[in-house]
N, C-alpha and C. Protein backbone atom coordinates (compact mmCIF):
# COMPACT_ATOMS: atom_id res chain seq x y z
N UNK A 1 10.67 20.60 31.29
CA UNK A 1 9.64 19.75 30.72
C UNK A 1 10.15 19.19 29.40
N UNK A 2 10.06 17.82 28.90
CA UNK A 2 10.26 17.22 28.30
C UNK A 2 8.94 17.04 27.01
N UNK A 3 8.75 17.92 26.08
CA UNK A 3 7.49 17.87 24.66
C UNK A 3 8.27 17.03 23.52
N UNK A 4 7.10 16.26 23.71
CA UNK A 4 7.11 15.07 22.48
C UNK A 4 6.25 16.11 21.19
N UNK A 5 6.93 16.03 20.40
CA UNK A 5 5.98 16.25 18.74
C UNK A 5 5.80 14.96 17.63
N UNK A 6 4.62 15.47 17.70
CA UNK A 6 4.11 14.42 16.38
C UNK A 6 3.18 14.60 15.50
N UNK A 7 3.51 14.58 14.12
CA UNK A 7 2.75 14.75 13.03
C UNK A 7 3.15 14.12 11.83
N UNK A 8 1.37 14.08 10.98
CA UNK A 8 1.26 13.31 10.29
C UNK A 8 0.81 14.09 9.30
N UNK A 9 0.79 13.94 7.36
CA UNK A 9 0.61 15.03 6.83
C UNK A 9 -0.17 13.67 5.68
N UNK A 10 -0.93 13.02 5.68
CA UNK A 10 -1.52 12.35 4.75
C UNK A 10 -2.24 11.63 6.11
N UNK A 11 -3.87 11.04 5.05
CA UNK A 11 -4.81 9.93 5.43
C UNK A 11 -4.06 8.60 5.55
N UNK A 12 -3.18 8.30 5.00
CA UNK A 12 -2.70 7.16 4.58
C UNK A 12 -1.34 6.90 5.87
N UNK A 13 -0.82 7.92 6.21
CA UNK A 13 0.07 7.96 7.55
C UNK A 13 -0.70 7.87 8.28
N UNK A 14 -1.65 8.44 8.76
CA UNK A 14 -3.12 8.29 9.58
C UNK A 14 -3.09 6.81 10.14
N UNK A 15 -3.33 6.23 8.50
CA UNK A 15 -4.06 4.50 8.68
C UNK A 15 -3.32 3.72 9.02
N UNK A 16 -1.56 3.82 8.74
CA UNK A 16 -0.71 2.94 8.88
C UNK A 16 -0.07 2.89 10.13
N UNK A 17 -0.83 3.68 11.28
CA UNK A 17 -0.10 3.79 12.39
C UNK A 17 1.07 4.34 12.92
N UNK A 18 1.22 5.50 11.45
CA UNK A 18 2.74 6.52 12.18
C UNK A 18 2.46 7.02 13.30
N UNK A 19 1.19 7.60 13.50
CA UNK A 19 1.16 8.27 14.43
C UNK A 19 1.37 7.57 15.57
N UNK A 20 0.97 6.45 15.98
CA UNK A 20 1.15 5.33 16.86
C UNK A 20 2.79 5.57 17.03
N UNK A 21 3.68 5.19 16.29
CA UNK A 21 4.74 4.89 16.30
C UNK A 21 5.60 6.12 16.39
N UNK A 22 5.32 6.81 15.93
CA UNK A 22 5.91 8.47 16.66
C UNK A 22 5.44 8.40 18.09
N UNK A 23 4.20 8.64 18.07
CA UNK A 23 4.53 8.50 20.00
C UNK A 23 4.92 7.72 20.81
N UNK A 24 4.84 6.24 20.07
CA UNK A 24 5.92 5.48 21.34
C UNK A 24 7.29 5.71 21.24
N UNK A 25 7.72 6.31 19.83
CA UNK A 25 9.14 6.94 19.84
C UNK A 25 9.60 7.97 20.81
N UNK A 26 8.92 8.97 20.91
CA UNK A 26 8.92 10.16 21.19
C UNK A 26 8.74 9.53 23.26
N UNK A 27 7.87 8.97 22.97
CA UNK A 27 8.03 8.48 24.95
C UNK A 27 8.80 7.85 24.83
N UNK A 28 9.52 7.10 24.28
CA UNK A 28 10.27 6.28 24.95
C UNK A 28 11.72 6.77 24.92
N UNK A 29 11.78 8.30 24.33
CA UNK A 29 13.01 8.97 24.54
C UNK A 29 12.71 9.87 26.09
N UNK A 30 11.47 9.66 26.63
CA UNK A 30 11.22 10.70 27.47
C UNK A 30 10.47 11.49 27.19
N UNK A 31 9.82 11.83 26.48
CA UNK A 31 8.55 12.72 26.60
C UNK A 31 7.69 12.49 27.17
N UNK A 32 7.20 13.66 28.64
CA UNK A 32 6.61 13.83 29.26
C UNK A 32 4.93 14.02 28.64
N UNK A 33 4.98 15.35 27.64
CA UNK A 33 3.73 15.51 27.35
C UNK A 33 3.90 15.50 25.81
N UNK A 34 2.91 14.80 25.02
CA UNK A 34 3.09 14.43 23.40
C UNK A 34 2.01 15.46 22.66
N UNK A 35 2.51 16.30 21.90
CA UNK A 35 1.31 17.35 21.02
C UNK A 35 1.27 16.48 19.72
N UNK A 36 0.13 16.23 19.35
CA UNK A 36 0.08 15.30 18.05
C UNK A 36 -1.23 16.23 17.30
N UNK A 37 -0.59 16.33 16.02
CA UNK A 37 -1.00 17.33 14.94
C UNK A 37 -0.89 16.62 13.89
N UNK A 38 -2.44 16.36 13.51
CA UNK A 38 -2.60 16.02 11.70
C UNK A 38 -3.22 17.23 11.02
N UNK A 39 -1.62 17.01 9.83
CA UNK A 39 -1.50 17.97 8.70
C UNK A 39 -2.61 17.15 7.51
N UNK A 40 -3.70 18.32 7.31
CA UNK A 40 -4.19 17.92 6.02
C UNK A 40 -4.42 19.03 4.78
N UNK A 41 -3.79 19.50 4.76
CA UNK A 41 -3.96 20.50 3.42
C UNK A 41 -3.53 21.79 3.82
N UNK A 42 -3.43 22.80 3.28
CA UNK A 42 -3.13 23.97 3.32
C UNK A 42 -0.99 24.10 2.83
N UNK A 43 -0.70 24.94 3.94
CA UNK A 43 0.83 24.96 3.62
C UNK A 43 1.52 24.76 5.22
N UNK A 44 2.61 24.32 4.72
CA UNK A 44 3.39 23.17 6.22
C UNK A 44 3.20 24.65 7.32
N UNK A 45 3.06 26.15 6.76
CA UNK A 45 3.28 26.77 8.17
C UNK A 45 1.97 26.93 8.72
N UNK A 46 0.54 26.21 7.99
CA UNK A 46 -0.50 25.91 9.20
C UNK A 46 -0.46 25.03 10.06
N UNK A 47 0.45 24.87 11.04
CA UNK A 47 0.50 24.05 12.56
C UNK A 47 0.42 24.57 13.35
N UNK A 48 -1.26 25.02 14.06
CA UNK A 48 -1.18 25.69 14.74
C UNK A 48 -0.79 25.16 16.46
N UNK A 49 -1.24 23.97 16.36
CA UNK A 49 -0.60 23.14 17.64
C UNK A 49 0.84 23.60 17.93
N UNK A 50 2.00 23.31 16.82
CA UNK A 50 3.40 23.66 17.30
C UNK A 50 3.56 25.13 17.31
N UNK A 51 2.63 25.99 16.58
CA UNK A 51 3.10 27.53 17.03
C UNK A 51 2.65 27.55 18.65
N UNK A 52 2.05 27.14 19.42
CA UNK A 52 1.20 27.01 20.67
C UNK A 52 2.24 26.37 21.48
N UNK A 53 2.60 25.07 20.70
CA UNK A 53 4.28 24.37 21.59
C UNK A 53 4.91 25.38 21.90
N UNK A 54 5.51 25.77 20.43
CA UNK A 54 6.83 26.71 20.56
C UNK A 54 7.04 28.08 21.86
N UNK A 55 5.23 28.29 21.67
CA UNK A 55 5.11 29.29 22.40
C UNK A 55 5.71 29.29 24.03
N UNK A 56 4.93 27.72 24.52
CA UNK A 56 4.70 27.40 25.40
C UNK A 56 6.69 26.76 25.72
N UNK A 57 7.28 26.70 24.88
CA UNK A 57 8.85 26.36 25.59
C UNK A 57 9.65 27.63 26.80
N UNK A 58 10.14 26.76 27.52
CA UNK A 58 10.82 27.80 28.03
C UNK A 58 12.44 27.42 28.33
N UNK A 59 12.98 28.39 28.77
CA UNK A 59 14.52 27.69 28.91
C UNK A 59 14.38 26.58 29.69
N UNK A 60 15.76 25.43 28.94
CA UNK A 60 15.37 23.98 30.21
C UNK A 60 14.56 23.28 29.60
N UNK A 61 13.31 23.89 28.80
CA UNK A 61 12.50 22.49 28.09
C UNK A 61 13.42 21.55 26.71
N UNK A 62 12.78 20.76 26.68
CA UNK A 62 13.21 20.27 25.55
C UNK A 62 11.97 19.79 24.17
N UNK A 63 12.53 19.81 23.13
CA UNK A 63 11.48 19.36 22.26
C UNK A 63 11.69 18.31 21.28
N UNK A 64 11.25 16.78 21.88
CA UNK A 64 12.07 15.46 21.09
C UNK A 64 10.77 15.17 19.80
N UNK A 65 11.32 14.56 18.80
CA UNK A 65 10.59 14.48 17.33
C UNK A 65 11.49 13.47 16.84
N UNK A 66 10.80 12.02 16.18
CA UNK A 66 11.12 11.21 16.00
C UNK A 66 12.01 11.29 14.56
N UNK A 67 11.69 12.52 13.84
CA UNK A 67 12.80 12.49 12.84
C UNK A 67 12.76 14.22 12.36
N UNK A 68 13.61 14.54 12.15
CA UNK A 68 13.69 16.24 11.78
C UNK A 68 13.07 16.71 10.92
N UNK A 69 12.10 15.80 9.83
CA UNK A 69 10.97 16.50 8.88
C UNK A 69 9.54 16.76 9.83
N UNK A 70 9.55 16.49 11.28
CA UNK A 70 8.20 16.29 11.67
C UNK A 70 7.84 17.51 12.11
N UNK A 71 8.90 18.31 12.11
CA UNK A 71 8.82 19.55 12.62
C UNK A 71 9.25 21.13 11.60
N UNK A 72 10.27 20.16 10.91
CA UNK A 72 10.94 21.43 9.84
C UNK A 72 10.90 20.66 8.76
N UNK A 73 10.77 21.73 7.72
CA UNK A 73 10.92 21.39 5.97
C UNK A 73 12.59 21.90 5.69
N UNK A 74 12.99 23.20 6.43
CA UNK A 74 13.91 23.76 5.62
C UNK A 74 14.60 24.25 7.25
N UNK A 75 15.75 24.30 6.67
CA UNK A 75 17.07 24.83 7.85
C UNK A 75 16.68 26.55 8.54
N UNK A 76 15.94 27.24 7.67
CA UNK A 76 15.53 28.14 8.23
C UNK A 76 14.36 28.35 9.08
């Protein structure tokens, strides 16, 4: 299975249609099914949508994200 991620961490990404544009990114690399998660406050490790992704991967899946902050802050 092919998981699209997408998130947005401001009102103002909201309005300008990232989110729009992450998911036609994210399909048009192939993502089958798109989890879209707006971040509004707290700290980046409340996503509870991608702890639920992550959960849900299995060997063989893949997980495409239109740029590597949408998912991680830090290499660890």
């Amino acid at each position: 299975m092919r998981f699209g991620y997408i998130r947005v961490s401001s009102k103002s990404q909201r309005d300008n249609s990232s989110l729009k544009e992450q998911r036609e990114a994210v399909l048009a690399a192939g993502a089958e099914e798109v989890i879209e998660e707006v971040y509004t406050g707290g700290t980046i490790k409340d996503r509870p949508l991608f702890s639920q992704l992550i959960e849900r991967l299995q060997p063989g899946d893949e997980l495409i994200v239109c740029k590597l902050d949408r998912f991680a802050r830090t290499v660890s």
